[in-house]
C-alpha atoms as a PDB file:
ATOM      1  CA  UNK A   1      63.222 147.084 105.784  1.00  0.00           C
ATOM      2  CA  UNK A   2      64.789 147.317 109.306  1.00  0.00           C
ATOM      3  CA  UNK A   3      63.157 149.411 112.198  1.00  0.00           C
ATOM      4  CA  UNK A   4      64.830 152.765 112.501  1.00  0.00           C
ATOM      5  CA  UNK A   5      65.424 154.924 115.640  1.00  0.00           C
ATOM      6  CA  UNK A   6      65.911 157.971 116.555  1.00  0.00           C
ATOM      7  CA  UNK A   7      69.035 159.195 118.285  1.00  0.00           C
ATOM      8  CA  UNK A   8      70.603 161.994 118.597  1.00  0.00           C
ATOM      9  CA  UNK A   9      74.285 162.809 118.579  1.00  0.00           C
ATOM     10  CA  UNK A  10      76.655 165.338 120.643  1.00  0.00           C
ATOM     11  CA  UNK A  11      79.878 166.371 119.384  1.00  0.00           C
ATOM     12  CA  UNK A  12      83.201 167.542 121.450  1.00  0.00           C
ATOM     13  CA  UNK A  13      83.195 170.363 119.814  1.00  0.00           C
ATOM     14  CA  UNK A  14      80.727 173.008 121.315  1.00  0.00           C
ATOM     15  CA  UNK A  15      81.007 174.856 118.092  1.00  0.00           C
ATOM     16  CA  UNK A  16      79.436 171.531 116.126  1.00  0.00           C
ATOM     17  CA  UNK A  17      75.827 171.376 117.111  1.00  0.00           C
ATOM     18  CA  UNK A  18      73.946 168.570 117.700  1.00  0.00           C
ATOM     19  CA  UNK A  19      72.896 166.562 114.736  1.00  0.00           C
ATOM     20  CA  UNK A  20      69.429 164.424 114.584  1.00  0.00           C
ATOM     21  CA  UNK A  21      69.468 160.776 112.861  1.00  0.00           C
ATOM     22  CA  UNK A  22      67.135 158.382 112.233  1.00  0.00           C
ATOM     23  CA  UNK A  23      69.521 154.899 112.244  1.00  0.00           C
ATOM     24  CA  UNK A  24      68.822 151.073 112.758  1.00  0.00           C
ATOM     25  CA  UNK A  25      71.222 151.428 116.357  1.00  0.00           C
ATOM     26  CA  UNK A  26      73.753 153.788 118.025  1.00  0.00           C
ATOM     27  CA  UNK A  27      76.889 152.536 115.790  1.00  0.00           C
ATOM     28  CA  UNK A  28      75.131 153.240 112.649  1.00  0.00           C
ATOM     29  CA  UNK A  29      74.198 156.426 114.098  1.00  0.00           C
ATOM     30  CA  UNK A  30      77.875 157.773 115.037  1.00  0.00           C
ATOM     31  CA  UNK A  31      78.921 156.357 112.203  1.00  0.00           C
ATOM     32  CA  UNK A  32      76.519 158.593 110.039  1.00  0.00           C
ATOM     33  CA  UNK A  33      77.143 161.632 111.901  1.00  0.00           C
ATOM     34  CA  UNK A  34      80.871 161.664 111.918  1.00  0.00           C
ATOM     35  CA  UNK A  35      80.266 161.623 108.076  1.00  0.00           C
ATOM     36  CA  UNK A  36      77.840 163.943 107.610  1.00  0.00           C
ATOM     37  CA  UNK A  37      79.658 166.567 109.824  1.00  0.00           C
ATOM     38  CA  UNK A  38      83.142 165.160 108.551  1.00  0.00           C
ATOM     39  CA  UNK A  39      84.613 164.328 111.732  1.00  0.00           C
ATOM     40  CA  UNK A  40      86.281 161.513 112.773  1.00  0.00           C
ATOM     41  CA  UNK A  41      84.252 159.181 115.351  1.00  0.00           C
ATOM     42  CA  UNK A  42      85.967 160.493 117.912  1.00  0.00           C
ATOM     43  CA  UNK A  43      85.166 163.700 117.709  1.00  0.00           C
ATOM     44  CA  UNK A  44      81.677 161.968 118.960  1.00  0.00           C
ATOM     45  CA  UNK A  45      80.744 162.882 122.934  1.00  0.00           C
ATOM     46  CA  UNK A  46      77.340 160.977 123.286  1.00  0.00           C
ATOM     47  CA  UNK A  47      74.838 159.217 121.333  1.00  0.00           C
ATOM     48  CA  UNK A  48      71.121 159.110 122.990  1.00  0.00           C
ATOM     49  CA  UNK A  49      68.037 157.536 121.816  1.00  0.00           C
ATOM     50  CA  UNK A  50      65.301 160.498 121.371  1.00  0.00           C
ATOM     51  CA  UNK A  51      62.440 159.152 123.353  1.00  0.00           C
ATOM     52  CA  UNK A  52      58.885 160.800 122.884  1.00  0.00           C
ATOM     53  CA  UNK A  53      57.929 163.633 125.298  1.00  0.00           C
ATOM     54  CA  UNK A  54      54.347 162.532 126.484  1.00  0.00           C
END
């Protein structure tokens, strides 16, 4: 089973919050995302790695 990651993605849209994904790298991420919110990928702003707070 591949490693995942998390990452988090930001949309264009201010209205389309944030969305959380746990992905094997960033393109599998956006790809995910624009999905789940049904938007195309280019509706996509940034995609960040969520690194631990310690």
């Amino acid at each position: 089973m591949p490693d995942l990651h998390p990452f988090r993605i930001h949309f264009q849209d201010p209205e389309i919050a944030p969305l959380d994904i746990h992905a094997t790298d960033a393109k599998a991420a956006r790809d995910m995302a624009a999905e789940r919110r049904n938007v195309s990928p280019g509706a996509i702003r940034k995609v960040k790695v969520i690194r631990e707070m310690r």
